[in-house]
C-alpha atoms as a PDB file:
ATOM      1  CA  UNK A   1      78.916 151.087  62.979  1.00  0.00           C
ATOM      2  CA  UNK A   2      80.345 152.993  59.898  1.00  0.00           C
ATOM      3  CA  UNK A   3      83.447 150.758  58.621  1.00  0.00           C
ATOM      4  CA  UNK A   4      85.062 149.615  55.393  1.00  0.00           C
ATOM      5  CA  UNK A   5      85.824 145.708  54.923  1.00  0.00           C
ATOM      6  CA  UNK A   6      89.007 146.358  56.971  1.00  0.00           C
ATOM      7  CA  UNK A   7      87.743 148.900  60.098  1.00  0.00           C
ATOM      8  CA  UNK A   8      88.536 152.486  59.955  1.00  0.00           C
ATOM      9  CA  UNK A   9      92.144 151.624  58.421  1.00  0.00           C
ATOM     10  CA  UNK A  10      92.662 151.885  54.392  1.00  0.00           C
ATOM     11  CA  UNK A  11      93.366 149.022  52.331  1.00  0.00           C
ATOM     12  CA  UNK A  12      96.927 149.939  52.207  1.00  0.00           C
ATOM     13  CA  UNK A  13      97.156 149.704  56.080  1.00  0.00           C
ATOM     14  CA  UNK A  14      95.298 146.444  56.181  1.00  0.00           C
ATOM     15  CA  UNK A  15      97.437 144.977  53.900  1.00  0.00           C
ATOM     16  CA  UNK A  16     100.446 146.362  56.083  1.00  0.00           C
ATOM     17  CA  UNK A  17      98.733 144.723  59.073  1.00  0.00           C
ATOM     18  CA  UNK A  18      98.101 141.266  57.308  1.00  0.00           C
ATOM     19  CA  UNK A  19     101.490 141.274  56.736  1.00  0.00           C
ATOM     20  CA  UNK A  20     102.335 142.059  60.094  1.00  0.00           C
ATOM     21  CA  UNK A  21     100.382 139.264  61.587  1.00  0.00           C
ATOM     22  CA  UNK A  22     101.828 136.719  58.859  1.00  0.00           C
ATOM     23  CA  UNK A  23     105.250 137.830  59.558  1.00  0.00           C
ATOM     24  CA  UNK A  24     104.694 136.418  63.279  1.00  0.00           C
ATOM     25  CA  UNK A  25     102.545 133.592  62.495  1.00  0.00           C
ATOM     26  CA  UNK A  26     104.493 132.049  59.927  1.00  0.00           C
ATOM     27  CA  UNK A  27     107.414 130.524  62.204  1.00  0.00           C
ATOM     28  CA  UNK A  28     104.823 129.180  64.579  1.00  0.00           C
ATOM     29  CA  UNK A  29     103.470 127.028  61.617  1.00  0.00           C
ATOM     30  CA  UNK A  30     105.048 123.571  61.175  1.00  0.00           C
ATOM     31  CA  UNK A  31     102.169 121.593  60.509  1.00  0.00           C
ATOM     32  CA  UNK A  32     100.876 123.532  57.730  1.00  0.00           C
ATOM     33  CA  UNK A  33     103.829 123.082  55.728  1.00  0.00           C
ATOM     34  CA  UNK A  34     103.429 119.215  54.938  1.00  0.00           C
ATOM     35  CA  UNK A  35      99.875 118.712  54.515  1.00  0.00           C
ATOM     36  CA  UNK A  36      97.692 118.789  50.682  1.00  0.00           C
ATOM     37  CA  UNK A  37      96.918 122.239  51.073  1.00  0.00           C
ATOM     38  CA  UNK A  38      93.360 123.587  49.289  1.00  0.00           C
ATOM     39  CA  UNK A  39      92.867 127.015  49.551  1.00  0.00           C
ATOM     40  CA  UNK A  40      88.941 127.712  49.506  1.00  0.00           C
ATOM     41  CA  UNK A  41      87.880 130.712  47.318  1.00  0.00           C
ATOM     42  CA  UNK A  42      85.899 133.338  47.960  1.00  0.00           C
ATOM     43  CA  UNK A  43      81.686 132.915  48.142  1.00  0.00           C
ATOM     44  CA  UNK A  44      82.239 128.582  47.581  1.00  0.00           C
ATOM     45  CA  UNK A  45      79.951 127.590  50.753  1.00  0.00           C
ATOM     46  CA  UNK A  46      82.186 126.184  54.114  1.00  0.00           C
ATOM     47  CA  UNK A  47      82.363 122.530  52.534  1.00  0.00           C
ATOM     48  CA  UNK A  48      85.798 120.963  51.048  1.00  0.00           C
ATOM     49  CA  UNK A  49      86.195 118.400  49.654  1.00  0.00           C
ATOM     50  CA  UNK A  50      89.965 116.364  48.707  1.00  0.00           C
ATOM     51  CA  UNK A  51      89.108 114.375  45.600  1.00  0.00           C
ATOM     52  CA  UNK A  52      91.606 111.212  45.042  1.00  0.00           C
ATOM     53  CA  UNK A  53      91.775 108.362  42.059  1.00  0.00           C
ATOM     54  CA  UNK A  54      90.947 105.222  43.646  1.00  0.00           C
ATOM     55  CA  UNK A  55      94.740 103.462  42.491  1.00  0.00           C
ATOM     56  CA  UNK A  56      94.318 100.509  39.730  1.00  0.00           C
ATOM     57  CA  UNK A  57      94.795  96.882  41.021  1.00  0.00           C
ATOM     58  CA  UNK A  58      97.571  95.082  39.135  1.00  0.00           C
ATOM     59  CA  UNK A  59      97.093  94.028  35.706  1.00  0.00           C
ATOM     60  CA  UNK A  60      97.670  89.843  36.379  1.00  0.00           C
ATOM     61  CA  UNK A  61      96.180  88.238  33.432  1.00  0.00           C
ATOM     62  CA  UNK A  62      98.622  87.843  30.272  1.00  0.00           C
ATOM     63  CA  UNK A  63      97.527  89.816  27.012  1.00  0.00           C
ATOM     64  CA  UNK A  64      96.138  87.586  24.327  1.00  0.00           C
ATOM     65  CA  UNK A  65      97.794  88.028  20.935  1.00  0.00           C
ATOM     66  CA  UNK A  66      95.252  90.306  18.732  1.00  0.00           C
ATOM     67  CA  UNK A  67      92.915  91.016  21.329  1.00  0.00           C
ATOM     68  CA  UNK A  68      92.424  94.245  23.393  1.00  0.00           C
ATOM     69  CA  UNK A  69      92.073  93.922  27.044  1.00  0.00           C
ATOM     70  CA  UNK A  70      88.969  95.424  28.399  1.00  0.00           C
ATOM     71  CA  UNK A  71      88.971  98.811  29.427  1.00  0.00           C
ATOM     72  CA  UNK A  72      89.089 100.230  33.183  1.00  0.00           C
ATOM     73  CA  UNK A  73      87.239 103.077  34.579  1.00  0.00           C
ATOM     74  CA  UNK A  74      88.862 105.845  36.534  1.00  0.00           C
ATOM     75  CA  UNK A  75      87.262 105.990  39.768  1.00  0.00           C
ATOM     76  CA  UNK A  76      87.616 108.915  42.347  1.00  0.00           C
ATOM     77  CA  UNK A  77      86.826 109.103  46.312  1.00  0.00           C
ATOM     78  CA  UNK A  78      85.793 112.723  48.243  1.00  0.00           C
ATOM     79  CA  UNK A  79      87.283 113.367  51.419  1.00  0.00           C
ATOM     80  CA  UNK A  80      84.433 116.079  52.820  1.00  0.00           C
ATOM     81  CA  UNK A  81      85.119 118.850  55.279  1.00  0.00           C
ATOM     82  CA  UNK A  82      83.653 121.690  57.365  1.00  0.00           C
ATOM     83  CA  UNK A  83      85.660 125.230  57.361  1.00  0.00           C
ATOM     84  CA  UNK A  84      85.386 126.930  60.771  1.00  0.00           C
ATOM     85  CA  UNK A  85      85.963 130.127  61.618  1.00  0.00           C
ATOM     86  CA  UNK A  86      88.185 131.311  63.861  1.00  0.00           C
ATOM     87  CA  UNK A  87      89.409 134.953  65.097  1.00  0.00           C
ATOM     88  CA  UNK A  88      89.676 137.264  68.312  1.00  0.00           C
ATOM     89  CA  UNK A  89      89.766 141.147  69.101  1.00  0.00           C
ATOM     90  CA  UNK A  90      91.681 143.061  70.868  1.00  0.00           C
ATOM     91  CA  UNK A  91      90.214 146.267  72.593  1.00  0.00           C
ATOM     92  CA  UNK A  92      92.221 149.513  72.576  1.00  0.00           C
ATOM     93  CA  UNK A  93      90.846 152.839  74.421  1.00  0.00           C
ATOM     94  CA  UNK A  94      91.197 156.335  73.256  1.00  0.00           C
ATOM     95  CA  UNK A  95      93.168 157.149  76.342  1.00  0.00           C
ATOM     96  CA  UNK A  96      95.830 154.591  75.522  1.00  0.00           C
ATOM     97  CA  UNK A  97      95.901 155.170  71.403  1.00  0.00           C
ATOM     98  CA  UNK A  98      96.184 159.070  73.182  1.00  0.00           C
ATOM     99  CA  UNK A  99      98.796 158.871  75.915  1.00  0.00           C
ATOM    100  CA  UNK A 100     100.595 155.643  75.513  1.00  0.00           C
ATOM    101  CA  UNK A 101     103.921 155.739  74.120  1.00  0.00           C
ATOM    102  CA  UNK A 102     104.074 152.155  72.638  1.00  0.00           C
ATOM    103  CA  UNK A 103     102.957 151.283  69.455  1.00  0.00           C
ATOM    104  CA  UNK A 104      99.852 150.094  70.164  1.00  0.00           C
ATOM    105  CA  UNK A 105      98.790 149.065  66.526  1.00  0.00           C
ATOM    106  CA  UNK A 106     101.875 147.504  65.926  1.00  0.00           C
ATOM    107  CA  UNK A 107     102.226 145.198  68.983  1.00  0.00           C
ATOM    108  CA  UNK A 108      98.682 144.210  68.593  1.00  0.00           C
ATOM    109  CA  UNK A 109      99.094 142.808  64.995  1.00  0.00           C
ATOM    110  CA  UNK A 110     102.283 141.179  66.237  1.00  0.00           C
ATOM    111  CA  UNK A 111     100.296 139.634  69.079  1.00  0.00           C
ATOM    112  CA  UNK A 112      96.980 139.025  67.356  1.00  0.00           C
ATOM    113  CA  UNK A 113      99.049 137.122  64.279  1.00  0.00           C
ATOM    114  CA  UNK A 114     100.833 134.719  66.920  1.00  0.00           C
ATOM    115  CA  UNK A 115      97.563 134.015  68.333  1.00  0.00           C
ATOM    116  CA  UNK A 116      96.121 133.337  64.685  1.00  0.00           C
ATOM    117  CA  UNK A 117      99.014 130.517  63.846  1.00  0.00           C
ATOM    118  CA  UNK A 118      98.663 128.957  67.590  1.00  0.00           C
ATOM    119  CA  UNK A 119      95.070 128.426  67.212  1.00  0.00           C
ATOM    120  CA  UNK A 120      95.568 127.184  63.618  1.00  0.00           C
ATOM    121  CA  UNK A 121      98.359 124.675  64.964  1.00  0.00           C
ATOM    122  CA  UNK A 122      96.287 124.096  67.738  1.00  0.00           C
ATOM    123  CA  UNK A 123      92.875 122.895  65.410  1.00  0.00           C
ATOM    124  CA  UNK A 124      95.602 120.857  63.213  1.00  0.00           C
ATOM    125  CA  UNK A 125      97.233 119.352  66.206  1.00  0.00           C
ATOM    126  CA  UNK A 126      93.779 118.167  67.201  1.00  0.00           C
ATOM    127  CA  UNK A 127      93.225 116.557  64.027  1.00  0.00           C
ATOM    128  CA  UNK A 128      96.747 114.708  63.890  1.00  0.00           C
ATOM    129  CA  UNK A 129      96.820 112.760  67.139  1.00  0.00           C
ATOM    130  CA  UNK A 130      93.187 111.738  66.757  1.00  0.00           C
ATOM    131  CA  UNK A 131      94.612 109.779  63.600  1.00  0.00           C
ATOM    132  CA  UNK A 132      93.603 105.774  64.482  1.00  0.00           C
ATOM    133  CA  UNK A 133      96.436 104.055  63.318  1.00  0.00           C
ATOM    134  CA  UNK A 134      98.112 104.061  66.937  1.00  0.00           C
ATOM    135  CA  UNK A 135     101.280 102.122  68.218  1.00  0.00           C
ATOM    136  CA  UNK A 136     102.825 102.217  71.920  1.00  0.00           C
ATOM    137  CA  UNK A 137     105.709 102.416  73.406  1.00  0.00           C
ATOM    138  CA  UNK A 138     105.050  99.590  75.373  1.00  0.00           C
ATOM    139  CA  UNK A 139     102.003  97.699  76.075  1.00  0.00           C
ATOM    140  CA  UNK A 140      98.881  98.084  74.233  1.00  0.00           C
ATOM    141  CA  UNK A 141      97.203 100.993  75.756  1.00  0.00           C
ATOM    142  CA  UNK A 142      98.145 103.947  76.954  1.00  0.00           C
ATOM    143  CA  UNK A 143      97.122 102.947  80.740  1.00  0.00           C
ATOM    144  CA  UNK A 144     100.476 100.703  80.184  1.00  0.00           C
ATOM    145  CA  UNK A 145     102.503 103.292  78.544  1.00  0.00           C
ATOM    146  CA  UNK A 146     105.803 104.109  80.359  1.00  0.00           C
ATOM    147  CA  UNK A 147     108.653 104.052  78.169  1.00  0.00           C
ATOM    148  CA  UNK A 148     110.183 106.268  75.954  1.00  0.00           C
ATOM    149  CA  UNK A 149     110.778 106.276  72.253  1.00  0.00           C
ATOM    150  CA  UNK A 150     112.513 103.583  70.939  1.00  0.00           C
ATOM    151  CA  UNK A 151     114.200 102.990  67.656  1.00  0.00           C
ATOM    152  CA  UNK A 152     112.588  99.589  66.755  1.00  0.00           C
ATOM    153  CA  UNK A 153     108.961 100.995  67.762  1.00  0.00           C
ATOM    154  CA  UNK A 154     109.969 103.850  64.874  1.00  0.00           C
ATOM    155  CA  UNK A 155     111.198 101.184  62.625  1.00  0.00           C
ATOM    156  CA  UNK A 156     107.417  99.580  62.973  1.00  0.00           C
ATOM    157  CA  UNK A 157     106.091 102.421  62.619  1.00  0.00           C
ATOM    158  CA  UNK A 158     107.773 103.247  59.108  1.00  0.00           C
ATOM    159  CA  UNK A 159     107.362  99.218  58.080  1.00  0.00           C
ATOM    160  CA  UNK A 160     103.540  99.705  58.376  1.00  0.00           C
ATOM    161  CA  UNK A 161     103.290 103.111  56.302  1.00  0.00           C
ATOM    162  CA  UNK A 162     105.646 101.422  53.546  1.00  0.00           C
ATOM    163  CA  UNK A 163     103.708  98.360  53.586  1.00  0.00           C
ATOM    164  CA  UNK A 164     100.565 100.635  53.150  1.00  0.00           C
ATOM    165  CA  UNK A 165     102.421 102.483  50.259  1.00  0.00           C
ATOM    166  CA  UNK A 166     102.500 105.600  51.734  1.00  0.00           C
ATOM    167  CA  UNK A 167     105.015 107.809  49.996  1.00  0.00           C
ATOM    168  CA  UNK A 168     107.779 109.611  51.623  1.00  0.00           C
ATOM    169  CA  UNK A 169     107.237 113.607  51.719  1.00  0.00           C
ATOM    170  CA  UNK A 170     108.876 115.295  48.678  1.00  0.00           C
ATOM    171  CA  UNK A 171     107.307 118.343  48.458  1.00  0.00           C
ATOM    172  CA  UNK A 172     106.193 121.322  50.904  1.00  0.00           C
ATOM    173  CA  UNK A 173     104.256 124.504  51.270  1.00  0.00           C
ATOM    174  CA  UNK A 174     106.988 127.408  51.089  1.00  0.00           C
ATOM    175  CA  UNK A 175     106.917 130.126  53.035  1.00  0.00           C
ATOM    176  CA  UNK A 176     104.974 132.439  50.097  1.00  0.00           C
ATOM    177  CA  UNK A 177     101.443 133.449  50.227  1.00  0.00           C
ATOM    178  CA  UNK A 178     100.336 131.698  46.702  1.00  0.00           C
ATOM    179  CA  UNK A 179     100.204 127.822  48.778  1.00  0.00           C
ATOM    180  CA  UNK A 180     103.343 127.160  46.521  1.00  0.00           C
ATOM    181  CA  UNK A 181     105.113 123.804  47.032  1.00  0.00           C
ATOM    182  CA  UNK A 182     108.753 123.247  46.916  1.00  0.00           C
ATOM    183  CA  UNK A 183     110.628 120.020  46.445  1.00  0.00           C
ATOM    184  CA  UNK A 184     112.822 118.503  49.391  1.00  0.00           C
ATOM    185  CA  UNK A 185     114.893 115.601  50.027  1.00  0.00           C
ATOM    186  CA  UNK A 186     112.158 112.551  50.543  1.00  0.00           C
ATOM    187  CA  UNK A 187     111.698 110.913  53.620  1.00  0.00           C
ATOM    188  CA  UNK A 188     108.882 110.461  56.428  1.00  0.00           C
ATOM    189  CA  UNK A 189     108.000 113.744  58.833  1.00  0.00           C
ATOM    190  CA  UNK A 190     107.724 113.149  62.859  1.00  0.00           C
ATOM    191  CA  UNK A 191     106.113 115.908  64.647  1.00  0.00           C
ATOM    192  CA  UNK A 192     106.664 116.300  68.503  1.00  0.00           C
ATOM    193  CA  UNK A 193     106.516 118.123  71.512  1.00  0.00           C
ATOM    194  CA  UNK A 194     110.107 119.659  72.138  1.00  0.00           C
ATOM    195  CA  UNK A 195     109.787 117.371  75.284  1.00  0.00           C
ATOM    196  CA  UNK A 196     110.986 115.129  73.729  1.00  0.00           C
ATOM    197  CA  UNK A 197     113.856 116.242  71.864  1.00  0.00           C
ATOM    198  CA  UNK A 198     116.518 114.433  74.499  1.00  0.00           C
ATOM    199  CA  UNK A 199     115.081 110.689  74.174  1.00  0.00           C
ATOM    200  CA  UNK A 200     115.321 111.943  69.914  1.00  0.00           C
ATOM    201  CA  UNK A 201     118.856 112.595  70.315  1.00  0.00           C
ATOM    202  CA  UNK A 202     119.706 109.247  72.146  1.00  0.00           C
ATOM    203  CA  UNK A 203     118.401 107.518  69.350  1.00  0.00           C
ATOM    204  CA  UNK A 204     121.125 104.883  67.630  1.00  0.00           C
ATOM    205  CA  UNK A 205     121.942 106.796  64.450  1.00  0.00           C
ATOM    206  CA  UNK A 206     120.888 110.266  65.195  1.00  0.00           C
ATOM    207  CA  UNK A 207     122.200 112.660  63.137  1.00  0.00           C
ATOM    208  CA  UNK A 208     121.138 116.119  64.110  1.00  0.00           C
ATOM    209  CA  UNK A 209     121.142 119.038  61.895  1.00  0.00           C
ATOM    210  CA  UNK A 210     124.548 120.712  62.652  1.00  0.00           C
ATOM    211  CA  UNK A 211     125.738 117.497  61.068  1.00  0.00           C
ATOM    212  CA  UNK A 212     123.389 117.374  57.640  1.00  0.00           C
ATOM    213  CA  UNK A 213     126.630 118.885  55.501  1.00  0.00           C
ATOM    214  CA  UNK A 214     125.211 120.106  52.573  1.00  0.00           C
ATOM    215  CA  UNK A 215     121.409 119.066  53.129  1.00  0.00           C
ATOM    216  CA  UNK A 216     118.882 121.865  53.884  1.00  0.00           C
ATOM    217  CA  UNK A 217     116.715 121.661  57.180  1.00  0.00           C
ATOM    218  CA  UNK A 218     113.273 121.324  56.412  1.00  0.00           C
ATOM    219  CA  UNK A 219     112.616 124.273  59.053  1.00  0.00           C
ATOM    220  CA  UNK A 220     113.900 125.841  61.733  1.00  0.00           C
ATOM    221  CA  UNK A 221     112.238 123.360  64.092  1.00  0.00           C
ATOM    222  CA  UNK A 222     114.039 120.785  62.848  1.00  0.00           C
ATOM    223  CA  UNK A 223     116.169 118.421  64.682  1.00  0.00           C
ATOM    224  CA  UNK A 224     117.453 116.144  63.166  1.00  0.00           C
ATOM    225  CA  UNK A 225     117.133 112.823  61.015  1.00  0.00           C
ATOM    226  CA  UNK A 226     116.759 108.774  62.144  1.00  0.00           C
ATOM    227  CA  UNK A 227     117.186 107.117  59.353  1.00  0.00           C
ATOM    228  CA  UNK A 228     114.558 107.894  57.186  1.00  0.00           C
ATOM    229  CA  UNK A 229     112.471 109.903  59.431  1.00  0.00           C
ATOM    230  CA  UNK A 230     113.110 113.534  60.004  1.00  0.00           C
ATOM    231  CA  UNK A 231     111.935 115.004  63.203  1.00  0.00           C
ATOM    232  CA  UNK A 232     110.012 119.058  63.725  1.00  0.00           C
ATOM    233  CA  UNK A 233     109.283 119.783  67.220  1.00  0.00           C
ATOM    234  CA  UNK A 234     107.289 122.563  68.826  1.00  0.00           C
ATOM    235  CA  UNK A 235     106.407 123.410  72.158  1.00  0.00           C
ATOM    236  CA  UNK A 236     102.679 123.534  70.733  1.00  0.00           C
ATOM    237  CA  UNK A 237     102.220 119.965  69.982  1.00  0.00           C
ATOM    238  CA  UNK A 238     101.203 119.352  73.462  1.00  0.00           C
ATOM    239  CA  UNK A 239     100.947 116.016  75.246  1.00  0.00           C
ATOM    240  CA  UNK A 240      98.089 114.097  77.516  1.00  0.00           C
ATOM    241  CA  UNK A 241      99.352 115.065  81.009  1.00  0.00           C
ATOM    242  CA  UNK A 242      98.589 112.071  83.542  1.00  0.00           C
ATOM    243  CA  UNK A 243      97.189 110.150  81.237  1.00  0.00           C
ATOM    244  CA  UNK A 244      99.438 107.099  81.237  1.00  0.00           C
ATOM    245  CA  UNK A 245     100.844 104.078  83.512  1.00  0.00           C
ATOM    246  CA  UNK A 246     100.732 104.344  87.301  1.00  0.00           C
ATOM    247  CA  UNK A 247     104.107 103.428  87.430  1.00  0.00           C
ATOM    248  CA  UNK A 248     106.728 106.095  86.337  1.00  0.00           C
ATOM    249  CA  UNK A 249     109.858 103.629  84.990  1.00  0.00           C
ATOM    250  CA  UNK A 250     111.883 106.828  84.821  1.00  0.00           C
ATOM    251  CA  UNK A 251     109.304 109.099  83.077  1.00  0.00           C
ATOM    252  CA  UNK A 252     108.501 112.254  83.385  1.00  0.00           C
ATOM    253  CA  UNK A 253     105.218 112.401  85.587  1.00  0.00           C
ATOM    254  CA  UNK A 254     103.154 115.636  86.301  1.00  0.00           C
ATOM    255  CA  UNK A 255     100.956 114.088  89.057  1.00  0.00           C
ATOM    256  CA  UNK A 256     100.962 110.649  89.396  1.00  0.00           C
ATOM    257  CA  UNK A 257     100.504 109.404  85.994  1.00  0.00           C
ATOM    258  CA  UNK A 258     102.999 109.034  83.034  1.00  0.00           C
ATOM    259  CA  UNK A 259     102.588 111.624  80.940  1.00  0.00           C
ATOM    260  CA  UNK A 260     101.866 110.961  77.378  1.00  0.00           C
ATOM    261  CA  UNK A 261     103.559 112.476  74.147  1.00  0.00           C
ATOM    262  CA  UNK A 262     102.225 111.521  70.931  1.00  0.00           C
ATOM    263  CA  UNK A 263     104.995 110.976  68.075  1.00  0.00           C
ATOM    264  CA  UNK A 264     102.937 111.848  64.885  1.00  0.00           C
ATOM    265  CA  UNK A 265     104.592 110.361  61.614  1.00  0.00           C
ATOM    266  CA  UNK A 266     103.533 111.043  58.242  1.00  0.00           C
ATOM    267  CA  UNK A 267     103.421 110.041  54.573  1.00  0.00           C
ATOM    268  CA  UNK A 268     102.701 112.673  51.326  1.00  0.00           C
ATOM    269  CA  UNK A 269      98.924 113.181  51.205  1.00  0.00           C
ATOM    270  CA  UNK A 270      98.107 111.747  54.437  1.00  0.00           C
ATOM    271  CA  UNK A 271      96.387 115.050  55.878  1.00  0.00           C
ATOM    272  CA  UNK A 272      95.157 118.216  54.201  1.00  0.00           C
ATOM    273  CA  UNK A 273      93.883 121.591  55.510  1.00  0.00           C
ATOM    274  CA  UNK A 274      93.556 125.002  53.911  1.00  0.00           C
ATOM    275  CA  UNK A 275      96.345 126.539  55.426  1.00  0.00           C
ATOM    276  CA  UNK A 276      96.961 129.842  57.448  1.00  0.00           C
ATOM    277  CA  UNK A 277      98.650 131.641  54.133  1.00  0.00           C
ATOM    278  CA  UNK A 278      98.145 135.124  52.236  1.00  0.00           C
ATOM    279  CA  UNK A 279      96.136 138.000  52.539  1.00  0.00           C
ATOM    280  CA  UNK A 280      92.576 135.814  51.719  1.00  0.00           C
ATOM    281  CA  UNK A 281      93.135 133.692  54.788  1.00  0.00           C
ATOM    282  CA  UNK A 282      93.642 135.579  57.619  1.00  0.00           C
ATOM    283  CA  UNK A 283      91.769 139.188  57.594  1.00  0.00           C
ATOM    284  CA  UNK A 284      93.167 141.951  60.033  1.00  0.00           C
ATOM    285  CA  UNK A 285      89.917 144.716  61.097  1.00  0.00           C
ATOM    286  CA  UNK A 286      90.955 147.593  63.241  1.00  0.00           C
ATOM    287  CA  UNK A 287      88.446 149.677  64.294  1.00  0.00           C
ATOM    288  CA  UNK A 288      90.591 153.226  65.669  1.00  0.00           C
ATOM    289  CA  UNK A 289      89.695 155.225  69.062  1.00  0.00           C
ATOM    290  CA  UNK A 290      88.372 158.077  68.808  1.00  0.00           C
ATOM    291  CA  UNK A 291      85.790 157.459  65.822  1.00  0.00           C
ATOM    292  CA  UNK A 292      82.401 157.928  67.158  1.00  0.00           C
ATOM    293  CA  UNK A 293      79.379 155.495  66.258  1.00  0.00           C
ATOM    294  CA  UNK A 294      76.273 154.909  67.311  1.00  0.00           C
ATOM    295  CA  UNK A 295      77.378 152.021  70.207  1.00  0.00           C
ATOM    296  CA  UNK A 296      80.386 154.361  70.896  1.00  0.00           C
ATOM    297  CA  UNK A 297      79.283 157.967  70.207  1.00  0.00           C
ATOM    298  CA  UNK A 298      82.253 159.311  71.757  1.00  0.00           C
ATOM    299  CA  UNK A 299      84.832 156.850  70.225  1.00  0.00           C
ATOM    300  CA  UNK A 300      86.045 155.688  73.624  1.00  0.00           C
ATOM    301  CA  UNK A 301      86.765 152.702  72.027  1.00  0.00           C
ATOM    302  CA  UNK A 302      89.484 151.218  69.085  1.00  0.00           C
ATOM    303  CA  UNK A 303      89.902 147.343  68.171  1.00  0.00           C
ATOM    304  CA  UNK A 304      92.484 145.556  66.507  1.00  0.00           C
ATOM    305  CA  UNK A 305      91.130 141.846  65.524  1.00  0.00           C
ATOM    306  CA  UNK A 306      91.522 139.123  62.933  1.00  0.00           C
ATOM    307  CA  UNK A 307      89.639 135.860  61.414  1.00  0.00           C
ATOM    308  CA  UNK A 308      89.936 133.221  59.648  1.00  0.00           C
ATOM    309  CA  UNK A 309      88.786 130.031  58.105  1.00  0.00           C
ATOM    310  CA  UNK A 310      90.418 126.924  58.615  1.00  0.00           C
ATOM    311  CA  UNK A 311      90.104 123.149  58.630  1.00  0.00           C
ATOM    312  CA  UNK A 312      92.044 120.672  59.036  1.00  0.00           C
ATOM    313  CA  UNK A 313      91.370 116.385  58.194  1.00  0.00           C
ATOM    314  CA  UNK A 314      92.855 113.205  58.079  1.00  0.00           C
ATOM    315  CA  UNK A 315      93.000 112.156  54.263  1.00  0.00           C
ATOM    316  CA  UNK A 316      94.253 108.512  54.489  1.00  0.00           C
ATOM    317  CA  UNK A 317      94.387 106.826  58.265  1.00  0.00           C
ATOM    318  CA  UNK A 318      97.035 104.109  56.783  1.00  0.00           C
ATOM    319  CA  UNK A 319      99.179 106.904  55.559  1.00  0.00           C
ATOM    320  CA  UNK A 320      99.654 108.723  59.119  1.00  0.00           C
ATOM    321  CA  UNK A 321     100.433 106.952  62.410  1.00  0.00           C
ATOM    322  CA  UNK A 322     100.986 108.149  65.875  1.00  0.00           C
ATOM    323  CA  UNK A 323     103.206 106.333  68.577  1.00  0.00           C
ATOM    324  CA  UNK A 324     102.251 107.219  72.410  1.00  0.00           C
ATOM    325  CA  UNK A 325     104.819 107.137  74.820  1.00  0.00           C
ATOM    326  CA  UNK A 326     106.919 109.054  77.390  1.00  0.00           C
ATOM    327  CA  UNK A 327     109.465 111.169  77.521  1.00  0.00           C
ATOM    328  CA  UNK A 328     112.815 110.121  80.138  1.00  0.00           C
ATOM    329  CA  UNK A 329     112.574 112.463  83.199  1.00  0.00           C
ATOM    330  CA  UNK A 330     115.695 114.926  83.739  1.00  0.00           C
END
C-alpha cells in the first residue's frame, strides 16, 4: 500500500489530526499528570529504565579534630520497564467519505483520541491498584471489606507514607506537549472512582474546591482537600465489582457482594510512565477512500487510526498505598 509515515494525509494534516486527538485526550488524563514522566526517544529499543541515588544513611559518628572522614560512594538503583504498544483503526468507506454529511475525519480523530487517553488511563490504572502496600477499610482482606472510607484509615494511610519519607507532590506535568512540570501547593494525591465522591464529602474537615479561596485546583477532576490529601476522581478508575464481604452494611452491592473501590494515594516519585503527550507519542495515520492500492484497487476503503507507546510502573511500593473499601449505597 502506497503511504507516507502519516497515510494519504500531508504532514500538515497529521499534525492537525494529532492535535485533534490530544485536544480530547488530554482532559481524560489524570493519572499522567503526577507520575516521573520519561519520554522515550526515537530508535532507543522498548526498555526504560528510572535511575534513582540510593539516599545516604546518617552521618552518626563525631568528626575527629584534623582528620577527614572517609569518603562515601554514590550509589544508584534501575527501575526497568517494557514499552507496549497500543493503537486502533477506524474504517471509513468511500460511500460515506462521498455522501455523508458529517465530518467524518473530524469526529474520528475526536473519537480515536478519547479512546487513546482511556486506554492509556486504563494501562496506568492497572499498574496503580496492583501497588502492594494495601490497607482496608475494615478487616484484613477484602472478603471482609464492607465499610466505607474513613478519616482515621486516611490518617494511617498518610502516617505510613511519612514514616517511609515519601514526599508530598510539588510538582506536575502541565498540560504542554514538551512533559513540562509545574510547581503546586504540596500535599499527597488520592485517585478514585467518582463513586465515591459522596462518602469524600462526608469526611470531617472536607473542604471542597468551591471553598479553596485563592488556591488553584490541581484539575478539573478535583474535589476537594482532607487535610493534607487532595482528592481527583474519574469515572475510569474503575472498581472490583462483587468482590468484597457477603454482607452489604449499607454498601453499594452489584450482585451479592460488596463492591470494592480502591483509594490510590501517592507520594512524589512513587510511579513513573512515559506519558500520553506531544506529537512523538501518539501518531494519527489516515488512510483516505477512494485511493486505490493493490488490497483495495478501487479505494473502497479509508482509515483513520492512531498508536502509541506507553508504560506505566510502580517506582517505590512504600511511597504509594491503596485503601480498599466501599462506597455508602444511595
Amino acid at each position: 500500500m502506497a503511504t507516507t509515515d502519516y497515510g494519504t494525509i500531508s504532514q500538515r494534516t497529521a499534525a492537525w489530526a494529532a492535535t485533534k486527538m490530544l485536544e480530547h485526550a488530554e482532559p481524560i488524563l489524570v493519572l499522567s499528570k503526577f507520575g516521573d514522566s520519561k519520554p522515550q526517544p526515537k530508535n532507543k529499543a522498548e526498555a526504560v529504565k528510572f535511575r534513582r541515588p540510593v539516599p545516604f544513611a546518617p552521618a552518626l559518628t563525631p568528626l575527629v579534630e584534623g582528620v577527614t572522614p572517609t569518603a562515601q560512594a554514590m550509589a544508584y538503583e534501575d527501575v526497568p520497564a517494557t514499552l507496549d504498544q497500543w493503537g486502533a483503526v477506524v474504517e471509513i468507506t468511500d460511500k460515506v467519505a462521498d455522501l455523508a454529511e458529517d465530518p467524518v475525519l473530524s469526529d474520528a480523530s475526536m473519537l480515536c483520541g478519547e479512546q487513546a487517553a482511556e486506554t492509556i488511563e486504563a494501562v496506568t490504572w492497572g499498574v496503580l491498584k496492583g501497588a502492594t502496600n494495601v490497607f482496608y477499610a475494615n478487616g484484613s482482606a477484602v472478603g471482609d471489606v464492607n465499610t466505607a472510607i474513613s478519616k482515621d484509615k486516611l490518617r494511617a494511610v498518610v502516617r505510613a507514607l511519612q514514616t517511609q519519607r515519601a514526599k508530598p507532590i510539588t510538582r506536575m506535568l502541565d498540560s504542554s506537549p514538551g512533559h513540562k512540570t509545574t510547581p503546586i501547593e504540596g500535599g499527597y494525591v488520592a485517585f478514585a472512582h467518582t463513586d465515591m465522591a459522596s462518602d469524600i464529602r462526608d469526611l470531617a474537615g472536607f473542604v471542597p474546591v468551591a471553598q479553596y479561596g485563592s488556591r488553584n485546583p490541581l484539575c478539573p477532576e478535583e474535589l476537594g482537600t482532607v487535610e493534607n490529601v487532595r482528592f481527583i476522581l474519574s469515572p475510569l478508575l474503575t472498581p472490583a465489582l462483587n468482590a468484597g464481604s457477603s454482607t452489604a452494611n449499607g454498601m453499594k452491592v452489584e450482585t451479592t457482594k460488596v463492591d470494592i473501590y480502591d483509594l490510590v494515594v501517592v507520594g512524589m516519585h512513587s510511579y513513573g510512565l512515559v506519558p500520553l503527550k506531544g506529537a512523538s507519542a501518539i501518531k494519527p495515520s489516515v488512510i483516505n477512500p477512494n485511493t486505490p492500492s493493490k488490497s483495495d484497487p478501487l479505494g473502497q476503503r479509508g482509515y483513520v487510526g492512531w498508536k502509541a507507546w506507553y508504560t506505566a510502573l510502580v517506582l517505590n511500593q512504600a511511597w504509594i498505598a491503596r485503601v480498599r473499601c466501599g462506597v455508602k449505597a444511595l
